[in-house]
C-alpha atoms as a PDB file:
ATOM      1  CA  UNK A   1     -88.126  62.024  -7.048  1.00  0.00           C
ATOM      2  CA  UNK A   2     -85.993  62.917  -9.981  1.00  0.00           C
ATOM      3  CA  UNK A   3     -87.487  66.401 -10.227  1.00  0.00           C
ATOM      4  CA  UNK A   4     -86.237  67.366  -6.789  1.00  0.00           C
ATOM      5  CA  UNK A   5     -82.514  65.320  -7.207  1.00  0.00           C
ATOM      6  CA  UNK A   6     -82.533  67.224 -10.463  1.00  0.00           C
ATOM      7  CA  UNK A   7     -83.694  70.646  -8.610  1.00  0.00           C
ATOM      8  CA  UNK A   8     -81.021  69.961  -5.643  1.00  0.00           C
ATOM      9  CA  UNK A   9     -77.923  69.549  -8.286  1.00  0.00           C
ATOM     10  CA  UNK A  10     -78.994  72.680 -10.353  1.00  0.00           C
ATOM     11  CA  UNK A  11     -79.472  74.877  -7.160  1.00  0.00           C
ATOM     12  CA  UNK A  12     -76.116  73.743  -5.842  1.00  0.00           C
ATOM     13  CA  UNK A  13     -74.585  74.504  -9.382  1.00  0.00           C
ATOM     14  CA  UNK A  14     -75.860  77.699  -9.382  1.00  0.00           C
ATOM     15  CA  UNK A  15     -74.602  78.608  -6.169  1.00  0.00           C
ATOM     16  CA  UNK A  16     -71.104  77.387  -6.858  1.00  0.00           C
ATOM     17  CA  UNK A  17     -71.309  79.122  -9.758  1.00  0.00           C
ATOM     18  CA  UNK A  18     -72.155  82.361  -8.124  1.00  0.00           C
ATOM     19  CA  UNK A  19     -69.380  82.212  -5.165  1.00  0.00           C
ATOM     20  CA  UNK A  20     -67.154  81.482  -7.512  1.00  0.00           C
ATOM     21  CA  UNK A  21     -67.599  84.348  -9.673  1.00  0.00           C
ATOM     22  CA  UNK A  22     -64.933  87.188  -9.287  1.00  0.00           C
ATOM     23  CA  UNK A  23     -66.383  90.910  -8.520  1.00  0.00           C
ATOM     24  CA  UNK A  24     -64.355  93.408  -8.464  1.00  0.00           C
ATOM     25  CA  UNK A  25     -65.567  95.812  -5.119  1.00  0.00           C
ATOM     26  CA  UNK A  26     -62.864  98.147  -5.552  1.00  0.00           C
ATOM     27  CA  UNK A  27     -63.494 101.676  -6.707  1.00  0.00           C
ATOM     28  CA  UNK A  28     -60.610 101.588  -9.059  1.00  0.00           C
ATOM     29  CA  UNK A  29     -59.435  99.544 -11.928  1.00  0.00           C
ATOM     30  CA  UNK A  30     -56.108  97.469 -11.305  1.00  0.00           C
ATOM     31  CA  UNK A  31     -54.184  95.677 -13.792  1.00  0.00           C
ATOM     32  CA  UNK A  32     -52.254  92.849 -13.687  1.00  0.00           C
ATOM     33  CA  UNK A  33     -49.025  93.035 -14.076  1.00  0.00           C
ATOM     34  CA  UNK A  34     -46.335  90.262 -13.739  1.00  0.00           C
ATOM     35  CA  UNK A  35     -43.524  90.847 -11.881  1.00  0.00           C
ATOM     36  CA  UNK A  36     -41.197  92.911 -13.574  1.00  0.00           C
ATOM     37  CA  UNK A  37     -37.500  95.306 -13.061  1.00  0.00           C
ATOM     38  CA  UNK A  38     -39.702  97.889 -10.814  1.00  0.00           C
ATOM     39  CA  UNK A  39     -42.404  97.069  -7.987  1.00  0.00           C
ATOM     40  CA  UNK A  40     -41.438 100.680  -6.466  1.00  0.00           C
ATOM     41  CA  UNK A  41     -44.380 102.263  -5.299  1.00  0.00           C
ATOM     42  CA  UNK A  42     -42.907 105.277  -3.290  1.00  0.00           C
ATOM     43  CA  UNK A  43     -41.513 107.120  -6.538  1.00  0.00           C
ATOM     44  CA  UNK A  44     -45.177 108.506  -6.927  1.00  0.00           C
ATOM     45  CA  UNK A  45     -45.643 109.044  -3.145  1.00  0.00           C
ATOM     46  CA  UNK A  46     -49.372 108.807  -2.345  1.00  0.00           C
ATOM     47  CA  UNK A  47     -51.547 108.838  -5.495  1.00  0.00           C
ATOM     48  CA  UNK A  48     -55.618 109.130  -5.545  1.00  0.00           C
ATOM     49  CA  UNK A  49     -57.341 105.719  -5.727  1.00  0.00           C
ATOM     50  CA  UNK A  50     -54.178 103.896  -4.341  1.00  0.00           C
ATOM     51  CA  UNK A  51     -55.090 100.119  -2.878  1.00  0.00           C
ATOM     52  CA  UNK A  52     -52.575  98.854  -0.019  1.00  0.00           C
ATOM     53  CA  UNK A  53     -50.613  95.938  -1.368  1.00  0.00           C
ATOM     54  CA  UNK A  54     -48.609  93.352   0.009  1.00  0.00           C
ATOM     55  CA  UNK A  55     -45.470  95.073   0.057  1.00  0.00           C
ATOM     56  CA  UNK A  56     -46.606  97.280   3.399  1.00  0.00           C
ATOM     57  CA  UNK A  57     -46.276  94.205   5.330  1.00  0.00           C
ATOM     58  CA  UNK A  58     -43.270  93.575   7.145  1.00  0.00           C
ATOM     59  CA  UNK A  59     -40.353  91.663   5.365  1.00  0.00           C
ATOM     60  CA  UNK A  60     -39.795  88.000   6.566  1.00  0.00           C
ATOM     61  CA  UNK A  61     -36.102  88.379   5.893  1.00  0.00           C
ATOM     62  CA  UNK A  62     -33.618  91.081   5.721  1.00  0.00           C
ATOM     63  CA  UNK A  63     -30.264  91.377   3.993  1.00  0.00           C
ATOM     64  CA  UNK A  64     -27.505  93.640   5.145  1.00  0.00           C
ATOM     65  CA  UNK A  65     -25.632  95.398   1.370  1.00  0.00           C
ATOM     66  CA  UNK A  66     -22.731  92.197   1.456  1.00  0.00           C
ATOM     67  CA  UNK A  67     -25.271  89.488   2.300  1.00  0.00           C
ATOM     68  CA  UNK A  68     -27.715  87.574  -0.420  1.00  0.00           C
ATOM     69  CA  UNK A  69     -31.162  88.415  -0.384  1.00  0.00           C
ATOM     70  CA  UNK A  70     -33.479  85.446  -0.700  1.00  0.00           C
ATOM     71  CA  UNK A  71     -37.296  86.303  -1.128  1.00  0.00           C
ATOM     72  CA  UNK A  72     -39.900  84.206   0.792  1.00  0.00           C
ATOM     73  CA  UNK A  73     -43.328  83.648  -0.378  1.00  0.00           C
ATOM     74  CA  UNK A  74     -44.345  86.604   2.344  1.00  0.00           C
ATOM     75  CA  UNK A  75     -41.890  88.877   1.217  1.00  0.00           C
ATOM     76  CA  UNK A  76     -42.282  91.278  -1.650  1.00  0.00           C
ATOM     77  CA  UNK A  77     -40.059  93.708  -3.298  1.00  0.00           C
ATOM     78  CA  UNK A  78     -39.875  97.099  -2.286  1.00  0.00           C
ATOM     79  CA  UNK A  79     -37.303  98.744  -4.062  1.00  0.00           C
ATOM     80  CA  UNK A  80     -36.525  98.842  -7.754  1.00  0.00           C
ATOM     81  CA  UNK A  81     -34.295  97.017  -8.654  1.00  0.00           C
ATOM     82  CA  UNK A  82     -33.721  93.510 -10.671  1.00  0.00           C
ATOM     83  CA  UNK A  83     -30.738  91.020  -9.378  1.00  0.00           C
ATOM     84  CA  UNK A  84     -29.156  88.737 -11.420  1.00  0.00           C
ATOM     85  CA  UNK A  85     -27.322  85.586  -9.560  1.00  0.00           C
ATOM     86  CA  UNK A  86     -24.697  84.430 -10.582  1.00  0.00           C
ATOM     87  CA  UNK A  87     -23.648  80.887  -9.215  1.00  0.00           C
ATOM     88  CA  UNK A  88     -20.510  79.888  -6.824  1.00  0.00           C
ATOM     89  CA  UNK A  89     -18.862  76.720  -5.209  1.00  0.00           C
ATOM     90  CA  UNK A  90     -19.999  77.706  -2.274  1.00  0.00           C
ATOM     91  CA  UNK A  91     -24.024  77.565  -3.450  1.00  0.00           C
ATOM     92  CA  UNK A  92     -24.634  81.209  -2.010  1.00  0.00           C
ATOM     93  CA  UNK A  93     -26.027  83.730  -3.878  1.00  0.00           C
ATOM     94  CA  UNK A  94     -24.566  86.672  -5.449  1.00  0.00           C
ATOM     95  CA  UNK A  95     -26.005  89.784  -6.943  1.00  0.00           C
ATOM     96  CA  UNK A  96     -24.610  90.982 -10.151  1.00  0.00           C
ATOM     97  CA  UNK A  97     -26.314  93.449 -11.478  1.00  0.00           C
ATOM     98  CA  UNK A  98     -28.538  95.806 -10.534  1.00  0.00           C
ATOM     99  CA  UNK A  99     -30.962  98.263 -12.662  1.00  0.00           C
ATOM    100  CA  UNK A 100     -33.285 100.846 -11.610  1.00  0.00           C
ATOM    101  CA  UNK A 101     -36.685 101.674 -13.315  1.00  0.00           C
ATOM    102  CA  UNK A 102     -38.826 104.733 -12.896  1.00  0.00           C
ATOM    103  CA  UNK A 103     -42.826 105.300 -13.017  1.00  0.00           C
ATOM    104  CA  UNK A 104     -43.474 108.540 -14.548  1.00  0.00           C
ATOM    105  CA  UNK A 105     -47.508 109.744 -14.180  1.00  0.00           C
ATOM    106  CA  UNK A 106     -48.703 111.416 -17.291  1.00  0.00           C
ATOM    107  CA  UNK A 107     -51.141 114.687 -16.800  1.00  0.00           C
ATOM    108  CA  UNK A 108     -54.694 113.582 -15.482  1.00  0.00           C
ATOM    109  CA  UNK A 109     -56.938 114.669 -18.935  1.00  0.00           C
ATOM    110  CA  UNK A 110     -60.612 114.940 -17.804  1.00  0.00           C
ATOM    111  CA  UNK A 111     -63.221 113.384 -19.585  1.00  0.00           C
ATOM    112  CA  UNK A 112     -67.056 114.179 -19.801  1.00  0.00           C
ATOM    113  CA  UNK A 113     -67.330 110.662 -17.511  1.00  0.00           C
ATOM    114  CA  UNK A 114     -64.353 111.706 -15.334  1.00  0.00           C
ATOM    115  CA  UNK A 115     -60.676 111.775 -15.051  1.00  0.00           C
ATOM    116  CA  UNK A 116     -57.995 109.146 -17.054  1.00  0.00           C
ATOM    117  CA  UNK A 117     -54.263 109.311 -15.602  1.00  0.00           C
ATOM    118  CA  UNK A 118     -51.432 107.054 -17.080  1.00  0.00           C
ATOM    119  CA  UNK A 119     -48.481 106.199 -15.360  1.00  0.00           C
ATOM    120  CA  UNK A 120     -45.716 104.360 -16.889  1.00  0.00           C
ATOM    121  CA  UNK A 121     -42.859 102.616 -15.540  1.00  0.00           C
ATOM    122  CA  UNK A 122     -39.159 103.105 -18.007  1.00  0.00           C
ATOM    123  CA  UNK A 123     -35.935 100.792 -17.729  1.00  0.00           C
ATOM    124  CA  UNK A 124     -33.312 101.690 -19.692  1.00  0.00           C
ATOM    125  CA  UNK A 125     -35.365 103.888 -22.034  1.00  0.00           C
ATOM    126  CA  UNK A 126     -37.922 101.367 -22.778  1.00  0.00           C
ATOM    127  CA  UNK A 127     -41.534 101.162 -20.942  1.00  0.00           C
ATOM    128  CA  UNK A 128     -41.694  98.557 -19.757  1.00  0.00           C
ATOM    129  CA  UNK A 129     -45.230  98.502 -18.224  1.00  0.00           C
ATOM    130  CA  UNK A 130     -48.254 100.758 -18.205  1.00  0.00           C
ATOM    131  CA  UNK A 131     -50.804 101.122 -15.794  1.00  0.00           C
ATOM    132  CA  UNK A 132     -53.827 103.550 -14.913  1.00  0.00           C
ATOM    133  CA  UNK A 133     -54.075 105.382 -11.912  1.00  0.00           C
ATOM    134  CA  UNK A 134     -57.359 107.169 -12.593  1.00  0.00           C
ATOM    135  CA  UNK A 135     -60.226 105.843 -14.558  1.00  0.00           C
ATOM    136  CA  UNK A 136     -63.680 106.586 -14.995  1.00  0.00           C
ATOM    137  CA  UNK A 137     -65.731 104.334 -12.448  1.00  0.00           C
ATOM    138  CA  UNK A 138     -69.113 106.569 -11.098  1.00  0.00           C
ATOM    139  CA  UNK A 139     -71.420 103.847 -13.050  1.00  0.00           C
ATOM    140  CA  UNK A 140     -71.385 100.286 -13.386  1.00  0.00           C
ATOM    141  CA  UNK A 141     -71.179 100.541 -17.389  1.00  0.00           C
ATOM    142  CA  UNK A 142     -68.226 102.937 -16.917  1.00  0.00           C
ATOM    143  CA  UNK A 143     -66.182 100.015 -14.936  1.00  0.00           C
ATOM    144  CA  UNK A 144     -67.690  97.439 -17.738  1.00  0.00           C
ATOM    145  CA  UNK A 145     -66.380  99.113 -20.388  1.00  0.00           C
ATOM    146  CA  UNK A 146     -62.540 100.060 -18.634  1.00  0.00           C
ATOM    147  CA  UNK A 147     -62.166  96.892 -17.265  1.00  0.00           C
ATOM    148  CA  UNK A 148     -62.496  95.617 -20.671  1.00  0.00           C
ATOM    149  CA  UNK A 149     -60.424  98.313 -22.315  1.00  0.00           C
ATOM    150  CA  UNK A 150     -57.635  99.496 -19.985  1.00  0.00           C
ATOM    151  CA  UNK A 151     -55.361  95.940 -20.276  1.00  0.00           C
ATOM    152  CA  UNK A 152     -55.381  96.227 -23.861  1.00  0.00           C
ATOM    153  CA  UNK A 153     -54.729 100.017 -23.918  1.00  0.00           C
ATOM    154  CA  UNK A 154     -51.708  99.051 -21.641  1.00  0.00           C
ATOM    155  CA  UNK A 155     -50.997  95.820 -23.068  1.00  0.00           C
ATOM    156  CA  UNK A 156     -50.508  97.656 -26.474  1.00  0.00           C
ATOM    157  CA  UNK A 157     -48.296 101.104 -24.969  1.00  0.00           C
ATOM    158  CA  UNK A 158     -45.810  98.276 -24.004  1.00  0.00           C
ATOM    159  CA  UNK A 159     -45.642  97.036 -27.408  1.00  0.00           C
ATOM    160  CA  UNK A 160     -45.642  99.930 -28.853  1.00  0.00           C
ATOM    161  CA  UNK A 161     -43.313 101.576 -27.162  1.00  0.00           C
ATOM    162  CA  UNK A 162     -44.905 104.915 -27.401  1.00  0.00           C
ATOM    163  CA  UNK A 163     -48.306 106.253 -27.617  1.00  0.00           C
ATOM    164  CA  UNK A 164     -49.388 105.738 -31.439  1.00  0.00           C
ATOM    165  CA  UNK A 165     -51.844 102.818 -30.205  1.00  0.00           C
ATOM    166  CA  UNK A 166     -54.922 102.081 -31.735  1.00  0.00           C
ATOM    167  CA  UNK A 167     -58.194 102.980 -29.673  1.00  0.00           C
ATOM    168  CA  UNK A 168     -60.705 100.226 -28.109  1.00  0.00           C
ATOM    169  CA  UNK A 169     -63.562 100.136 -29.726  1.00  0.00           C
ATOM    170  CA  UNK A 170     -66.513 100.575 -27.427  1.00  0.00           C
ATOM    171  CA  UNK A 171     -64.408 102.602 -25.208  1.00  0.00           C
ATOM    172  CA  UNK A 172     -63.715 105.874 -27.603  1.00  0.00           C
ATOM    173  CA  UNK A 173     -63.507 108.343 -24.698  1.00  0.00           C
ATOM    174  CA  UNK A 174     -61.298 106.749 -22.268  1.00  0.00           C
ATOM    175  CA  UNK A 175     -58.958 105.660 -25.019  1.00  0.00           C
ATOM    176  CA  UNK A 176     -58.847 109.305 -26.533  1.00  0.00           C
ATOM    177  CA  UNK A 177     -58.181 110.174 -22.940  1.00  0.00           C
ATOM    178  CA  UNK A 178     -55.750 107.436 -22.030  1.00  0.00           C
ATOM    179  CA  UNK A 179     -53.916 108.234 -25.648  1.00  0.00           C
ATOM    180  CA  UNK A 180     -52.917 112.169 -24.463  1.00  0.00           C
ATOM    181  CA  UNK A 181     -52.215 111.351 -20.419  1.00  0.00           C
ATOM    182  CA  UNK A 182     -49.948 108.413 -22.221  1.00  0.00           C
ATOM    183  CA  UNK A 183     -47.860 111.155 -24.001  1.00  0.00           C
ATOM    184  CA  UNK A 184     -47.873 113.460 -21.703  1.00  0.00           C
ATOM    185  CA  UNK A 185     -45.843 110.904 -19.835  1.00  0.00           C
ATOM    186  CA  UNK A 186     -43.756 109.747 -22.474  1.00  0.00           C
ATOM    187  CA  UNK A 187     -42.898 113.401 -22.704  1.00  0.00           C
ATOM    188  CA  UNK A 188     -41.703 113.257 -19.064  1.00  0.00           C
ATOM    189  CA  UNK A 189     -39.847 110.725 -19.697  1.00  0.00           C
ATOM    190  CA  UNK A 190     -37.975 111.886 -22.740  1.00  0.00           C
ATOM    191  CA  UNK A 191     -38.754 109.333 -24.433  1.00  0.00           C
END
């Protein structure tokens, strides 16, 4: 009797361990990005390997240019910009400032496992975030070894401000490849 209890409980472990395992089934690496001056995904127009977000769907509230805009939880940003409030007797809210950002794409460099493109995103002459828009992904190990390596490639362009990164080890070629589509954007941007 113990066997089987102990069977049952390690067979239902196992499956809540599998379903609860995250797979990635798109064809293209995403990063993660937290929310940040520029959510603006028109300044590219359509790009290869583009995934619809959350900002095609319709906005739950709509604010004329004198009016305050108050997100919902529905609602995400489509233009670039960053408001400051500033507060008032009257408890409404007021923007203050606005700034724009812009994503620049750096040259697509090819690779003998396929293309790597870098896009960046600049405020005020910084870069402010760094993501891929092509990556190698035609085999499994390709994805294994990008997912591993693209967040700290971009993870380290925004702290360096520039493109003298170190590579990932493991991940030689996309790096390499990441490293000149990186300043070929940073060139763009004049940075």
């Amino acid at each position: 009797m113990r066997r089987i209890v102990a069977w049952v409980l390690s067979t239902i472990s196992v499956l809540v361990l599998l379903f609860s395992y995250h797979t990635s089934t798109s064809s293209t690496l995403a990063t993660v990005q937290t929310p940040g001056p520029s959510d603006d995904a028109d300044s590219m127009g359509s790009s290869a390997g583009a995934t619809p977000s959350a900002s095609s769907a319709p906005p739950s509230a709509s604010a004329s240019p004198g009016s305050p805009a108050i997100p919902t939880p529905t609602q995400t940003r489509s233009t670039a910009s960053t408001t400051t409030m500033a507060p008032s007797a009257t408890a409404s809210l007021t923007p203050t400032k606005t700034a724009t950002s812009t994503k620049i794409a750096g040259t697509a460099v090819a690779t003998r496992f396929g293309n790597v493109q870098v896009q960046i995103t600049v405020l005020d002459k910084r870069i402010t975030a760094a993501t891929v828009l092509q990556i190698p992904n035609r085999e499994s190990k390709d994805v294994q070894i990008n997912g591993y390596a693209v967040p700290i490639l971009n993870a380290e362009t925004v702290k360096a401000q520039s493109a003298a990164i170190d590579m990932v080890s493991g991940a030689t070629v996309t790096s390499s490849a990441y490293i000149q589509s990186l300043q070929s954007a940073i060139d763009k941007a004049h940075l």
